[in-house]
N, C-alpha and C. Protein backbone atom coordinates (compact mmCIF):
# COMPACT_ATOMS: atom_id res chain seq x y z
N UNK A 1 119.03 87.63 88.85
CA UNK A 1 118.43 87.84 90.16
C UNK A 1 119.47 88.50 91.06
N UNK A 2 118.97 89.52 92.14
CA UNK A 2 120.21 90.07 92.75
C UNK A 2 119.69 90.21 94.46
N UNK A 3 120.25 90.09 95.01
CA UNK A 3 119.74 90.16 96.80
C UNK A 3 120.50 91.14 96.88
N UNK A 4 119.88 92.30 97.71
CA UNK A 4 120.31 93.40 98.38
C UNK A 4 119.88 93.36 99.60
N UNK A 5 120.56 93.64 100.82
CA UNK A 5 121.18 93.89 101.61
C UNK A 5 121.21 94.88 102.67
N UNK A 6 121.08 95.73 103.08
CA UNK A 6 121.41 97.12 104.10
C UNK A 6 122.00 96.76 105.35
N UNK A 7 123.07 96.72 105.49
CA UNK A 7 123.87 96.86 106.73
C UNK A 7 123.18 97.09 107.99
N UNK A 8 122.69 98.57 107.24
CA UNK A 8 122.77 99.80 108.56
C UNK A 8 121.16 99.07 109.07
N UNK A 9 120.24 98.52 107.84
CA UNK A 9 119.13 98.13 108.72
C UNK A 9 119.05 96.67 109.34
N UNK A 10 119.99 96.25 109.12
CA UNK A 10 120.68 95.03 110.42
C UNK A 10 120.61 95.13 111.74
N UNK A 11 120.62 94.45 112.75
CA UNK A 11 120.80 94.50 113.99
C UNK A 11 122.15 93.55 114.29
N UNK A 12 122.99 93.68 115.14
CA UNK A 12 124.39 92.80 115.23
C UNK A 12 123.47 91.50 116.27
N UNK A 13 123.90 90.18 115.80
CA UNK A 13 123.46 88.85 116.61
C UNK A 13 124.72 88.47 116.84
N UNK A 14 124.30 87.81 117.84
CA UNK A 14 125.21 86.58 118.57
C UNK A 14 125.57 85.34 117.68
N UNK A 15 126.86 85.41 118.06
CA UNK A 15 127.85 84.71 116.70
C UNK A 15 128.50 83.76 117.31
N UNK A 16 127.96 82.54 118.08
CA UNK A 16 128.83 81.94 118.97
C UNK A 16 129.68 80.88 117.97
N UNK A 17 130.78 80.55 118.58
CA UNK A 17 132.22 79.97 117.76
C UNK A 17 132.60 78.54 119.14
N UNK A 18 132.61 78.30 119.14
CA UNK A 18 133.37 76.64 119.88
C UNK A 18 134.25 77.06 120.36
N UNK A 19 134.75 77.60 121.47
CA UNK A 19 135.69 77.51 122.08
C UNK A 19 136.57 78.71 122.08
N UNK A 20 135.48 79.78 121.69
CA UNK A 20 135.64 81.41 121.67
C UNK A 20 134.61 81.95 122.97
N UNK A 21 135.12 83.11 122.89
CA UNK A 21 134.31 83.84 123.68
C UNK A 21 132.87 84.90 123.53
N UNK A 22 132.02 83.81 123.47
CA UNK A 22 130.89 83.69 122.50
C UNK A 22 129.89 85.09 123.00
N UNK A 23 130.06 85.45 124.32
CA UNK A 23 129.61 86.55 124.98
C UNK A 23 130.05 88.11 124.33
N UNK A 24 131.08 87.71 123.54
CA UNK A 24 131.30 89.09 122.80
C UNK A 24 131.50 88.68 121.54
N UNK A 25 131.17 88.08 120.35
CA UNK A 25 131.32 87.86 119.36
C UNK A 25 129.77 88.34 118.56
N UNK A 26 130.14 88.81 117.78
CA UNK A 26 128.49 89.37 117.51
C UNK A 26 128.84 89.42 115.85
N UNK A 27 127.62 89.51 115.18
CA UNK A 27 127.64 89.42 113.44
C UNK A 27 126.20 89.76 112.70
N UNK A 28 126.98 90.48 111.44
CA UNK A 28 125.77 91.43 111.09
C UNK A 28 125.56 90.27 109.54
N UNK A 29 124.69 89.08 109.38
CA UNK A 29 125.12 88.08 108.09
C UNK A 29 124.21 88.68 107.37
N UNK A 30 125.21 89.52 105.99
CA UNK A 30 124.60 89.66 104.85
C UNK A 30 124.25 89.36 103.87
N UNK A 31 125.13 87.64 103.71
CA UNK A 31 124.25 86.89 102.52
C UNK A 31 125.14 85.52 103.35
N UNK A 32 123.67 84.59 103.70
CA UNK A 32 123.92 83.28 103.87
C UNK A 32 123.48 82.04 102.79
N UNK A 33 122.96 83.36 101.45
CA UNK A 33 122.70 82.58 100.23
C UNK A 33 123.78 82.01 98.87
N UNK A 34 124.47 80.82 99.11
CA UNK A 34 125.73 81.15 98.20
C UNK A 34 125.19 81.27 96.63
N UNK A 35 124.03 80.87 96.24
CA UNK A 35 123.77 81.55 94.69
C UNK A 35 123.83 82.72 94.07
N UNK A 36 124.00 83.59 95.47
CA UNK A 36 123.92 84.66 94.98
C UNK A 36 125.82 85.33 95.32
N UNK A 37 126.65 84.43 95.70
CA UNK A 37 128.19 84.56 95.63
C UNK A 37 128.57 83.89 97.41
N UNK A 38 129.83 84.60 97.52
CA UNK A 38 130.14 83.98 98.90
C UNK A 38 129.57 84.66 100.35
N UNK A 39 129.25 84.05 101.49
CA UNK A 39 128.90 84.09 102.34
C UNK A 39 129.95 85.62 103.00
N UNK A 40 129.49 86.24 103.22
CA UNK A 40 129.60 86.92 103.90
C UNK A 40 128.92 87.91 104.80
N UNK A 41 129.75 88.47 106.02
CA UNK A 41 128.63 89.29 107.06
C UNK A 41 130.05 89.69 107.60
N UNK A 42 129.49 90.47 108.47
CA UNK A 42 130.67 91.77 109.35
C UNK A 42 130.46 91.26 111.01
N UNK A 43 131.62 90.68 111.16
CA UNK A 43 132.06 90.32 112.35
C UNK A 43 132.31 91.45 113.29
N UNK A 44 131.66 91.56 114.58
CA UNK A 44 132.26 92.47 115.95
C UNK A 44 132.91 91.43 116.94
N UNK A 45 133.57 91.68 116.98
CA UNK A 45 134.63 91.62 118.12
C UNK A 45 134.68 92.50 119.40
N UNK A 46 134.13 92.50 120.30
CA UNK A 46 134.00 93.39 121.36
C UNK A 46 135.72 93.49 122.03
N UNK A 47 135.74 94.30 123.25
CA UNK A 47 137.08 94.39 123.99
C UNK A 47 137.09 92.64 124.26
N UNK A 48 138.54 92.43 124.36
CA UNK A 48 138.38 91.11 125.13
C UNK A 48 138.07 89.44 124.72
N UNK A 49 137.42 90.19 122.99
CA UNK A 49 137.27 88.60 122.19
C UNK A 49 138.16 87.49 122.21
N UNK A 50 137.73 86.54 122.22
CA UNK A 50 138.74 85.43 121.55
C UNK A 50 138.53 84.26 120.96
N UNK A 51 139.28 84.18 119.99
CA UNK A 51 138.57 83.05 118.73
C UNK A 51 139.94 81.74 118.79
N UNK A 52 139.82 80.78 118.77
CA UNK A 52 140.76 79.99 119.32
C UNK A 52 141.49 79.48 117.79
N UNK A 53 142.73 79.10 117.50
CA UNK A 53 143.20 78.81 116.43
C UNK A 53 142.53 77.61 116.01
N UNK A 54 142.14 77.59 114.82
CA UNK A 54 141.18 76.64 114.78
C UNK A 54 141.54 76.12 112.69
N UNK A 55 140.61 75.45 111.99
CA UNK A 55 140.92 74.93 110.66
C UNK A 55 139.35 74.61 110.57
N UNK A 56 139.44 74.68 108.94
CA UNK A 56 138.58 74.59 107.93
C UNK A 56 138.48 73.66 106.97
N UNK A 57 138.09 72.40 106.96
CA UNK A 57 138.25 71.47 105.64
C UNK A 57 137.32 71.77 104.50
N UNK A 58 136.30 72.62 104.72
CA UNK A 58 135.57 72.50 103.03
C UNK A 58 135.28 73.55 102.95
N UNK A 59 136.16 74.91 103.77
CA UNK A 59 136.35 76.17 103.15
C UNK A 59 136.85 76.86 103.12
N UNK A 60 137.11 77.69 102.37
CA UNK A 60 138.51 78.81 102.48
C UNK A 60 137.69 80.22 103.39
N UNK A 61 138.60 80.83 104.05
CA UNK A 61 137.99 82.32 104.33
C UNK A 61 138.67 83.16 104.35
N UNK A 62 138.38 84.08 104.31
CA UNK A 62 138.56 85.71 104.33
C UNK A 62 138.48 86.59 105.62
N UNK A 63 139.45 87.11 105.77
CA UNK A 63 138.89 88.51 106.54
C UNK A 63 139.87 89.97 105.90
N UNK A 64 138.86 90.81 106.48
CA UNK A 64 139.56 91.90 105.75
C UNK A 64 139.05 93.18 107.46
N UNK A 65 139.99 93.80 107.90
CA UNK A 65 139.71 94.34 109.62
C UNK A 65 139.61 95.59 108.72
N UNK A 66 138.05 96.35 109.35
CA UNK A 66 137.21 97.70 109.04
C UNK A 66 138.08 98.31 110.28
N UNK A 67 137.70 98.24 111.39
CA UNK A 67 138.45 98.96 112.00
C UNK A 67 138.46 98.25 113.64
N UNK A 68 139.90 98.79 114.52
CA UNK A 68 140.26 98.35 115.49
C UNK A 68 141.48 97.47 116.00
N UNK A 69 141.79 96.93 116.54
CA UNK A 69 142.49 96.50 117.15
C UNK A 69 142.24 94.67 116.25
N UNK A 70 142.67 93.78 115.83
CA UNK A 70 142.42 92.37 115.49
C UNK A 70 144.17 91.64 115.68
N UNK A 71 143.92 91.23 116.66
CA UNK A 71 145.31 90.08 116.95
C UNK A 71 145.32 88.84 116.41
N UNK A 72 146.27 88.74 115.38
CA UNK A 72 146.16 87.38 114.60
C UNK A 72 146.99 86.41 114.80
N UNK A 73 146.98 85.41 115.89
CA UNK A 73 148.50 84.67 115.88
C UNK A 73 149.59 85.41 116.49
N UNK A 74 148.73 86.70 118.15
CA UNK A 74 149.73 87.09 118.48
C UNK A 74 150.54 88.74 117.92
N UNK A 75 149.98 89.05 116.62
CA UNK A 75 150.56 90.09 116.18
C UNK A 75 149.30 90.84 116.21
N UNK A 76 149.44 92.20 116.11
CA UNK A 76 148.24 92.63 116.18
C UNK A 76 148.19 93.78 114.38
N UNK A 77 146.85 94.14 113.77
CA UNK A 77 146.76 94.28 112.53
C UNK A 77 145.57 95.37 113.12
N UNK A 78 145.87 96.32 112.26
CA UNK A 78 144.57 97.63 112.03
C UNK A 78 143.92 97.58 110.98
N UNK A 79 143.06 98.34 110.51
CA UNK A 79 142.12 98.81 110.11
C UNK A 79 142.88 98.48 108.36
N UNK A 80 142.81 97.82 107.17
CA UNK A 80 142.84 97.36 106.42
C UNK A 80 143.87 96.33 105.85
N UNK A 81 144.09 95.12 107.00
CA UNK A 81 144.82 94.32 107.00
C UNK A 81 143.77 93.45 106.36
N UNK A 82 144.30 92.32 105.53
CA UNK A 82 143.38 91.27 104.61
C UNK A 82 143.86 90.14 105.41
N UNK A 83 143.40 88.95 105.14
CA UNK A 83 143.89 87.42 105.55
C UNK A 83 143.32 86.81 104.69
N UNK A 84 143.92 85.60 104.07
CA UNK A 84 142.95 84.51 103.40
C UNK A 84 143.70 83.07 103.97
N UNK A 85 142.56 82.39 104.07
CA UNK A 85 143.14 81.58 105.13
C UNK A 85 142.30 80.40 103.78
N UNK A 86 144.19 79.40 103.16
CA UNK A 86 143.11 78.05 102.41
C UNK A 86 142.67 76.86 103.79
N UNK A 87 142.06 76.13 102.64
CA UNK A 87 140.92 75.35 103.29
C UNK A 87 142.11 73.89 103.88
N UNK A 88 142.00 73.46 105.02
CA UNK A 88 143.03 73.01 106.19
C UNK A 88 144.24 73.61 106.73
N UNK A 89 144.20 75.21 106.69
CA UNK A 89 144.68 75.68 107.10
C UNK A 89 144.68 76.20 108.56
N UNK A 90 145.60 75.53 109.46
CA UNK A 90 145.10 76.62 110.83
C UNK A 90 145.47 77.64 110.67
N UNK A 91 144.55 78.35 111.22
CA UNK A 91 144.67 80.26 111.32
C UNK A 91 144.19 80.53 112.90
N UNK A 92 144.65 81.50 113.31
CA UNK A 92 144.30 81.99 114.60
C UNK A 92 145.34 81.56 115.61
N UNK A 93 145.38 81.69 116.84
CA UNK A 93 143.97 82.08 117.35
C UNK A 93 143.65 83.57 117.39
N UNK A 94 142.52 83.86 117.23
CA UNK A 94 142.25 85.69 117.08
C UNK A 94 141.55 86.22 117.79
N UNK A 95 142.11 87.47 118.48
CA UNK A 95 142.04 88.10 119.81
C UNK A 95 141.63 89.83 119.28
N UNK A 96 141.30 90.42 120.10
CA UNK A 96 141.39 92.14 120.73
C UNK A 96 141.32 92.74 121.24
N UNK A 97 141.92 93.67 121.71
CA UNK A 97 142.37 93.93 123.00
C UNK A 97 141.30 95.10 123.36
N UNK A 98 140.81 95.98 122.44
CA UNK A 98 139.90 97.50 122.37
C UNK A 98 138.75 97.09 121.50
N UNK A 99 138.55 95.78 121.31
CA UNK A 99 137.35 95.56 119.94
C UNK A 99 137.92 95.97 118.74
N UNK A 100 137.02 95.42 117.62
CA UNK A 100 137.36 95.59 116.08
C UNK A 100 136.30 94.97 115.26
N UNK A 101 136.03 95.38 114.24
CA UNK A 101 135.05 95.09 113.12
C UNK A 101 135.81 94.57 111.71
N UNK A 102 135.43 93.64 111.11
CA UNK A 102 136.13 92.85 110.26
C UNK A 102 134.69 91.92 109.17
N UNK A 103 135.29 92.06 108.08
CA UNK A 103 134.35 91.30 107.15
C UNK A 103 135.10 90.15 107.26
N UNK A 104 133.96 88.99 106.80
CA UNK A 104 134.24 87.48 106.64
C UNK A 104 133.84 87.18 105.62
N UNK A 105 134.53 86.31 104.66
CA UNK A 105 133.46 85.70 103.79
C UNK A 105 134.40 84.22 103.41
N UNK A 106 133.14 84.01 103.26
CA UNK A 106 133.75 81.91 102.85
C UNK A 106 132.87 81.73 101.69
N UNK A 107 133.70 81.19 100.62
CA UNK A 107 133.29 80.76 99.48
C UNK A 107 132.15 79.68 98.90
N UNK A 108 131.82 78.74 100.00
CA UNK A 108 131.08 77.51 100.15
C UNK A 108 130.10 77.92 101.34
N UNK A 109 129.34 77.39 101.22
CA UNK A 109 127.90 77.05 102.15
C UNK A 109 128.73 77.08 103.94
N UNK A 110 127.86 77.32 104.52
CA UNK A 110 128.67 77.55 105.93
C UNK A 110 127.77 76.20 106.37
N UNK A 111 128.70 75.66 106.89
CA UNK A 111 128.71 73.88 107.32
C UNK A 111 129.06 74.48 108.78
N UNK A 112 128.09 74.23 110.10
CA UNK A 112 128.40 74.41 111.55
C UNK A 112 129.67 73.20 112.07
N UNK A 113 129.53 72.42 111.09
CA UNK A 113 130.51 71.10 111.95
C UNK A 113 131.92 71.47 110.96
N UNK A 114 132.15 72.74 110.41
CA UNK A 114 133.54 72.55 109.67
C UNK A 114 134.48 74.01 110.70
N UNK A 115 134.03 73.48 111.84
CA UNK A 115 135.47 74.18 112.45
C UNK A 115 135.97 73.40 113.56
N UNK A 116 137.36 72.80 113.11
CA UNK A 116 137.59 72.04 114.30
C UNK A 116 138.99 73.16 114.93
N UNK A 117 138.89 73.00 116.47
CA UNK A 117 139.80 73.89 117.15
C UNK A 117 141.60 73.40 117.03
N UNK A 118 142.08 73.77 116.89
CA UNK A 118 143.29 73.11 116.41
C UNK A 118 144.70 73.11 117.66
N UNK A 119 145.11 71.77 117.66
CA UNK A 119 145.18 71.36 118.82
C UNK A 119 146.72 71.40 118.84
């Protein structure tokens, strides 16, 4: 069995995050089915985002920046920088200054209560 997909006939939604700046966070989710592999969708980041350093207990993730500006912890990364972030790992907090587009993907089922902000 195979799920396909089209990006381009996506519309970008509102991607709100806990303690981000949920007014510019937007996401295009191209598979929220994990039978068919890991969760992933293409994160926007508008000017001005911000995602607060935060941790994961029952999943690992990914990003990989398509293009723009993505501040990770302060440093800033272009257009084919990777991250893999394991599972209780804090990562972040992640910022941009001009916007940026970035894939996500997490290996496990996306659980809303598995991001705690890290303190």
């Amino acid at each position: 069995m195979e799920n396909i997909t089209k990006s381009t006939e996506l519309g970008y939604m509102p991607f709100p995050i806990p303690g981000a700046t949920s007014d510019k966070l937007f996401a295009k989710l191209l598979n929220l089915d994990i039978k068919y592999g890991p969760i992933f969708a293409i994160l926007k980041m508008e000017a001005g985002a911000f995602i607060p350093a935060h941790i994961h207990h029952k999943t690992e993730e990914q990003h990989y920046v398509l293009d723009g500006d993505f501040i990770n912890d302060g440093i800033t990364y272009e257009a084919g920088a990777f991250f893999c972030h394991n599972i209780g790992q804090v990562h972040g907090p992640h910022s941009t200054k001009n916007g940026c587009t970035l894939i996500f993907i997490q290996p496990n089922e996306v659980d809303p209560t598995d991001f705690e902000i890290a303190g």
